[in-house]
C-alpha atoms as a PDB file:
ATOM      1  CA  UNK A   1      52.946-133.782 -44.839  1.00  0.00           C
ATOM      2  CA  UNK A   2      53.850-136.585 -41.803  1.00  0.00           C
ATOM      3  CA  UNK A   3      57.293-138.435 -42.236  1.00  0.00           C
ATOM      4  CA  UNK A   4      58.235-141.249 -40.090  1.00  0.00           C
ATOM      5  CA  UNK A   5      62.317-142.524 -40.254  1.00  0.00           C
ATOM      6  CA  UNK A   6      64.122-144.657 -38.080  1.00  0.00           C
ATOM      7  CA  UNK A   7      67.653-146.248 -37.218  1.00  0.00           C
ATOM      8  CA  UNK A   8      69.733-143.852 -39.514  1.00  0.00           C
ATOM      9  CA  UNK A   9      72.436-144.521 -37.446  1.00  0.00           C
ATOM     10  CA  UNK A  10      74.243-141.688 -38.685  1.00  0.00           C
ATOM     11  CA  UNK A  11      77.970-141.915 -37.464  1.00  0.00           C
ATOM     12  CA  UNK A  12      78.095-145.358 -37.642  1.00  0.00           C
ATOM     13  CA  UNK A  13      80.721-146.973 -39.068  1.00  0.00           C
ATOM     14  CA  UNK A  14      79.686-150.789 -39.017  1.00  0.00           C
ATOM     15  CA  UNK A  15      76.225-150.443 -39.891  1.00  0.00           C
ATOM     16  CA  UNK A  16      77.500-150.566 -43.237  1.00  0.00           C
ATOM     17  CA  UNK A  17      78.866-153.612 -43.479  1.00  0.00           C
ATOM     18  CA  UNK A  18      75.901-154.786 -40.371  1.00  0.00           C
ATOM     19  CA  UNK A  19      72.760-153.901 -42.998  1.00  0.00           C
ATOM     20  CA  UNK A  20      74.525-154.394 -46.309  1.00  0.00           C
ATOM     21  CA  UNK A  21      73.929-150.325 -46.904  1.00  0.00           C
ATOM     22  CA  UNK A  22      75.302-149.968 -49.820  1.00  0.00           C
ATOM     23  CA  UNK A  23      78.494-146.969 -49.292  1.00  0.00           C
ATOM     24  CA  UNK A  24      82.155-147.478 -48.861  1.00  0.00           C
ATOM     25  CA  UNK A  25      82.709-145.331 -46.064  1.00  0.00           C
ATOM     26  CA  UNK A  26      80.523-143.566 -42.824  1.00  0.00           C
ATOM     27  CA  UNK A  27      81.298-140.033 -44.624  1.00  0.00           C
ATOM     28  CA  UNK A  28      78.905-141.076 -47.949  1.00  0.00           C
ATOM     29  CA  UNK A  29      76.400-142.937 -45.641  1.00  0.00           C
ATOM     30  CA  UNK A  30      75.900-139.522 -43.743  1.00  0.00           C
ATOM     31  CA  UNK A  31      75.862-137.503 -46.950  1.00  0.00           C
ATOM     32  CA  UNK A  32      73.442-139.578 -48.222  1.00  0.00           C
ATOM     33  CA  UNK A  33      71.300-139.822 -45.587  1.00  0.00           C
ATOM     34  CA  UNK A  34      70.948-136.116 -44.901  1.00  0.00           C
ATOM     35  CA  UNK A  35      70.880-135.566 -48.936  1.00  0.00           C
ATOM     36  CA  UNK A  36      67.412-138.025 -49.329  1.00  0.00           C
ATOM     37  CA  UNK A  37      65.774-136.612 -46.151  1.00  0.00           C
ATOM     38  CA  UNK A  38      66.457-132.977 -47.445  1.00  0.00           C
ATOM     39  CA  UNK A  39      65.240-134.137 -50.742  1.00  0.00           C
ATOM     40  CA  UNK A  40      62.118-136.141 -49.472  1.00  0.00           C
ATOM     41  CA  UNK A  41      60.892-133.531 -46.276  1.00  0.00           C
ATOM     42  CA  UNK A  42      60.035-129.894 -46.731  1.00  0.00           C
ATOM     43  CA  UNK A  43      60.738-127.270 -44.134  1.00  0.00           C
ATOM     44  CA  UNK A  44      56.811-127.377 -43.252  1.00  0.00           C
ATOM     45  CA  UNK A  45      56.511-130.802 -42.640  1.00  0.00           C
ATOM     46  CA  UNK A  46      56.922-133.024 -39.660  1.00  0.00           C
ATOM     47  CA  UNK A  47      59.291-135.935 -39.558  1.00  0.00           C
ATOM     48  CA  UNK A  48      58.667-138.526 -36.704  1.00  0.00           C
ATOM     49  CA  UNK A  49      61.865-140.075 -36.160  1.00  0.00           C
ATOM     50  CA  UNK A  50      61.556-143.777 -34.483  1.00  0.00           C
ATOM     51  CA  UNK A  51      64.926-143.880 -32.668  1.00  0.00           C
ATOM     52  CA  UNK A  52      68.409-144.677 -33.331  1.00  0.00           C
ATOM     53  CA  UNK A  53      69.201-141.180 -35.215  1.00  0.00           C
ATOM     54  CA  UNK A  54      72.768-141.284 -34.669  1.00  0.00           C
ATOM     55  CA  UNK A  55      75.676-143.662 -33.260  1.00  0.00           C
ATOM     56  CA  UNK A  56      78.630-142.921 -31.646  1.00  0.00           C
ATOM     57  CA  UNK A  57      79.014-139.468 -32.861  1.00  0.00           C
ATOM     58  CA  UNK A  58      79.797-136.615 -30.335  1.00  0.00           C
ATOM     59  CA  UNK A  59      76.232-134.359 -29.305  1.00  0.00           C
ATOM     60  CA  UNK A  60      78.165-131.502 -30.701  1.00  0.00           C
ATOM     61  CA  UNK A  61      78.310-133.216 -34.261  1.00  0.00           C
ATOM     62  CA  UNK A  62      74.627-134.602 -34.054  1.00  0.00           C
ATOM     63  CA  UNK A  63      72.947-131.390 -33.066  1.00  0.00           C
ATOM     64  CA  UNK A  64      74.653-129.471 -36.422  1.00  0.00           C
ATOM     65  CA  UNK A  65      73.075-132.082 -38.445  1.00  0.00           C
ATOM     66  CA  UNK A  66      69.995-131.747 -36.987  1.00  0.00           C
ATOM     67  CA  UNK A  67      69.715-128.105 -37.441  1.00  0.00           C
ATOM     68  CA  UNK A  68      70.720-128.430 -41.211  1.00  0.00           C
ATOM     69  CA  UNK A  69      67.376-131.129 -41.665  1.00  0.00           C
ATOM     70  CA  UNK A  70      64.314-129.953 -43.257  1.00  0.00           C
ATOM     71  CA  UNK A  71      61.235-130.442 -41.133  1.00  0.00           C
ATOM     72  CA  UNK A  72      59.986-130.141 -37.694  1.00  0.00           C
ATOM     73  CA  UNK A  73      61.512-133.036 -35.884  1.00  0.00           C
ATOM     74  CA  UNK A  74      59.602-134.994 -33.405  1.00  0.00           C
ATOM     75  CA  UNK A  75      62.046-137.558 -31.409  1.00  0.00           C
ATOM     76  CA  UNK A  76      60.667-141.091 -30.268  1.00  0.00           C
ATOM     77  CA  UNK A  77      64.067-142.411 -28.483  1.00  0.00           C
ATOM     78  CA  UNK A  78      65.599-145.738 -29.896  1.00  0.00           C
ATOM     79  CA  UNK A  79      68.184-147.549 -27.325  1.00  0.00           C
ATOM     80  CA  UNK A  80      71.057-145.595 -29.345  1.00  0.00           C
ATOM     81  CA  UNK A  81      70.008-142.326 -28.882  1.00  0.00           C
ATOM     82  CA  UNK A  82      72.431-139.457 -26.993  1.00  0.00           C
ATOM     83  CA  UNK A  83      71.356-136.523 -24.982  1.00  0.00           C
ATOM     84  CA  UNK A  84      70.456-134.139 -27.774  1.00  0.00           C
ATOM     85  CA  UNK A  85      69.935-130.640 -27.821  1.00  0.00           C
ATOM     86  CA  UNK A  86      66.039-131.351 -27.154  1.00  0.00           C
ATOM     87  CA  UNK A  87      64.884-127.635 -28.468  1.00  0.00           C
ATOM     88  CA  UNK A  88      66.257-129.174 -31.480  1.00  0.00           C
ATOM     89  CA  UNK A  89      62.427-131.194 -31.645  1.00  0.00           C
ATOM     90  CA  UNK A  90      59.240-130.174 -31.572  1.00  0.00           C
ATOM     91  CA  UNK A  91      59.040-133.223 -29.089  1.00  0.00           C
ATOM     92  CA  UNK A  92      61.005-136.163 -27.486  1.00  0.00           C
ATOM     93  CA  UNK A  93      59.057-138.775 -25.781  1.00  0.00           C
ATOM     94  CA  UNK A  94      59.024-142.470 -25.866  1.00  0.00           C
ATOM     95  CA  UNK A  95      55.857-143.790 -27.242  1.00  0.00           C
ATOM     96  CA  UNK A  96      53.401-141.923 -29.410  1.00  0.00           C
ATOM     97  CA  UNK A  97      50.023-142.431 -30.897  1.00  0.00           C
ATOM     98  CA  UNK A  98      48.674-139.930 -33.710  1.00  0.00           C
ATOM     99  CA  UNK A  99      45.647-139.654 -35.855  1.00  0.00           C
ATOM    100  CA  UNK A 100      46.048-138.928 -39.525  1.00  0.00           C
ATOM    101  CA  UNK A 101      43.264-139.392 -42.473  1.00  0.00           C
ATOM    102  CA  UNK A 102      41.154-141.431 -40.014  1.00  0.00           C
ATOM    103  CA  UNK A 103      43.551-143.640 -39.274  1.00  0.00           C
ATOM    104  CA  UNK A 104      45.721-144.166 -35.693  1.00  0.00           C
ATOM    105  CA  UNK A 105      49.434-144.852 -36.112  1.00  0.00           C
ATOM    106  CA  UNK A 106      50.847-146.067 -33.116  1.00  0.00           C
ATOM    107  CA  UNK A 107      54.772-145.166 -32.714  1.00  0.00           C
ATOM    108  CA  UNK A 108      57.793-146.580 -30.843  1.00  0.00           C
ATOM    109  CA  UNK A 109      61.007-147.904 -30.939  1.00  0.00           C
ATOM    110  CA  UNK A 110      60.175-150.981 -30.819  1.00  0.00           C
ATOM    111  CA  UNK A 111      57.914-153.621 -32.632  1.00  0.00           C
ATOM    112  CA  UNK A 112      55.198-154.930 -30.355  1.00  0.00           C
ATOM    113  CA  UNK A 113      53.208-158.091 -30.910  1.00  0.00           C
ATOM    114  CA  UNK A 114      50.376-155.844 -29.915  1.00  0.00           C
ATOM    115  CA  UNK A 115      49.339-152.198 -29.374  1.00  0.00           C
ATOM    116  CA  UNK A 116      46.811-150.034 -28.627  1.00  0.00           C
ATOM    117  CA  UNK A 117      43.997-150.053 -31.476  1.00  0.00           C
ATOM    118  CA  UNK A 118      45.546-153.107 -32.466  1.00  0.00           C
ATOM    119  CA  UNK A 119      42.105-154.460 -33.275  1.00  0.00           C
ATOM    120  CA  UNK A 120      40.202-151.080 -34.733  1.00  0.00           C
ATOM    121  CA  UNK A 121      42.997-150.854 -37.741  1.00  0.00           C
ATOM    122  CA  UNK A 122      45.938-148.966 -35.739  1.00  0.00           C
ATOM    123  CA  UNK A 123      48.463-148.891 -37.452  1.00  0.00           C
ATOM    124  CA  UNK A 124      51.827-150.254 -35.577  1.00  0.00           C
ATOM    125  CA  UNK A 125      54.975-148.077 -37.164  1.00  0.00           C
ATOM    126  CA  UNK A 126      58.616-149.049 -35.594  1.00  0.00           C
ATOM    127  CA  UNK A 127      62.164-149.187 -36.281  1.00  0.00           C
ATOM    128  CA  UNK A 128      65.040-150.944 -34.125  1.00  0.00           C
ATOM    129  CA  UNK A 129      65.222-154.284 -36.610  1.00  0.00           C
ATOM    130  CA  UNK A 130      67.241-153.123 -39.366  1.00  0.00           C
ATOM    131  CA  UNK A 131      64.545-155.244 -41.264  1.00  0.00           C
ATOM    132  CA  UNK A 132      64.697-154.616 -45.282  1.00  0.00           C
ATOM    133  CA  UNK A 133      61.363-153.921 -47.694  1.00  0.00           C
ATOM    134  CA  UNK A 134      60.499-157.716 -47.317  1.00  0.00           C
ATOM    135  CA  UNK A 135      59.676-157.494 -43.565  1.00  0.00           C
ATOM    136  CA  UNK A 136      56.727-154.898 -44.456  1.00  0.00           C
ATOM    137  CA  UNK A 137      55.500-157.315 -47.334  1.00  0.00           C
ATOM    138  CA  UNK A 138      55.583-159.858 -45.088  1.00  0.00           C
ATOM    139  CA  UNK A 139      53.532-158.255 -42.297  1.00  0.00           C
ATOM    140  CA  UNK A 140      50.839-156.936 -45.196  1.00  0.00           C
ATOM    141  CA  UNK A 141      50.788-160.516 -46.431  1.00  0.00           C
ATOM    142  CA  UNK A 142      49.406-161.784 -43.001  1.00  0.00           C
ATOM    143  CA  UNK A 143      47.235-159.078 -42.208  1.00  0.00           C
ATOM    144  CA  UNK A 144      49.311-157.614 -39.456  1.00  0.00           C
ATOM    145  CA  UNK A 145      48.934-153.900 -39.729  1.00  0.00           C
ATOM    146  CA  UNK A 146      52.827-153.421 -38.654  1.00  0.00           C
ATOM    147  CA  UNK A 147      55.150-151.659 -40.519  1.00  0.00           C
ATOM    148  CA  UNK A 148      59.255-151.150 -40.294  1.00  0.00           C
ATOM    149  CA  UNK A 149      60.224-147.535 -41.104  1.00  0.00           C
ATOM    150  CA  UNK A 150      63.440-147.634 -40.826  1.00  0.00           C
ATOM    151  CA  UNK A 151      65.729-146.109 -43.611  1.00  0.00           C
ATOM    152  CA  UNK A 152      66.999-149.837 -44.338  1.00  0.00           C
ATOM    153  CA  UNK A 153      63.336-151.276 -45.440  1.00  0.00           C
ATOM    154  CA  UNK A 154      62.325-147.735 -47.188  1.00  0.00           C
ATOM    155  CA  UNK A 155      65.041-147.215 -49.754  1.00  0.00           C
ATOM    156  CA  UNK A 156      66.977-144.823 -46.940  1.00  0.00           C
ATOM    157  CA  UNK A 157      64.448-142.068 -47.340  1.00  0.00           C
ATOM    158  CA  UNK A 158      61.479-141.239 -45.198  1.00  0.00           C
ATOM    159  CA  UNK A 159      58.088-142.175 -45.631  1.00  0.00           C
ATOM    160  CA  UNK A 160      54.722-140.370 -45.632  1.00  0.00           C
ATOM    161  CA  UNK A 161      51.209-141.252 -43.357  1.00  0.00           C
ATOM    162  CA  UNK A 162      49.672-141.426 -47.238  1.00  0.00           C
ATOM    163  CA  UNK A 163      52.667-144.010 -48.643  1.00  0.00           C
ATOM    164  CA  UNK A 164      52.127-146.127 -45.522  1.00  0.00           C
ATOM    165  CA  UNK A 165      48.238-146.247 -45.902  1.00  0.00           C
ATOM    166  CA  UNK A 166      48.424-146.963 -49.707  1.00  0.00           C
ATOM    167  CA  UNK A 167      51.389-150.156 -48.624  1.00  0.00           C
ATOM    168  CA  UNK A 168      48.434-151.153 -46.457  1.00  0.00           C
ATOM    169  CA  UNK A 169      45.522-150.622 -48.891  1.00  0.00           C
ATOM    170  CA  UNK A 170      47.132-152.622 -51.894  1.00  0.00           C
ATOM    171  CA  UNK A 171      46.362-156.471 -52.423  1.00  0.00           C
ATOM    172  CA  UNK A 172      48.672-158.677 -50.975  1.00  0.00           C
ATOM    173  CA  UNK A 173      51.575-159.356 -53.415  1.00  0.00           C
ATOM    174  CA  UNK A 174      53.716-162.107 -53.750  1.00  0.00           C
END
């Protein structure tokens, strides 16, 4: 199975109280965080992680959590991201487009007004906006295949090529 995760923002402290996560302190974010990725991703699968992984935490600290998540780990750098251990990831790049089911999902950082495929069905999957679930029934509402994986929108788990197709598939709600 294909994951795709962004702005965990492991380490830091006022993205808590910036994103209304819902913990009391940066120790139960990070538990948390690592507990529903471990939960969600098996050791097979591949977890495309759209920037921002940690904050403010030493390399040290961030490459021990990155050995102890399931998955192979593919990197697209966020404007947050440290100098990681890089044989940590199967891959670290900036921009990435890969073909799943048919479908191209185009990944970055960053949410573009438009991308390649943008008019054969590409799919569009970023992070950096902190955006919650409403963003991504927004942008299915007006037909604009662009979607916000970041943990904030997704209930602070990753989520799967097949859950993003289905969001995609399913009649506008309102």
């Amino acid at each position: 199975m294909i994951y795709f995760t962004s702005d965990l923002h492991i380490g830091h402290d006022n993205i808590i109280k910036m994103c209304e996560r819902p913990f009391d302190n940066i120790q139960d974010m990070n538990k948390t965080l690592i507990h529903y990725w471990n939960q969600t991703v098996q050791i097979k699968d591949t977890v495309y992680i759209l920037g921002d992984f940690f904050f403010k935490m030493p390399v040290e600290e961030a490459n021990a959590i990155i050995k102890k998540l399931k998955g192979k780990k593919i990197l697209i750098r966020g404007n947050h991201d440290l100098a990681y251990d890089e044989n940590l990831f199967e891959e670290v790049c900036d921009f990435k487009i890969i073909k799943y089911n048919r479908k191209k999902f185009i990944l970055m950082h960053y949410p573009l007004l438009e991308w390649p495929h943008y008019f054969q069905g590409g799919i569009h999957l970023h992070g950096h906006q902190h955006n919650t679930q409403e963003y991504n029934l927004e942008m299915r509402k007006q037909g604009i295949l662009r979607y916000d994986v970041g943990v904030d929108a997704n209930a602070l788990k990753p989520i799967s090529t097949d859950e993003v197709i289905r969001f995609f598939e399913k009649t506008n709600e309102t």
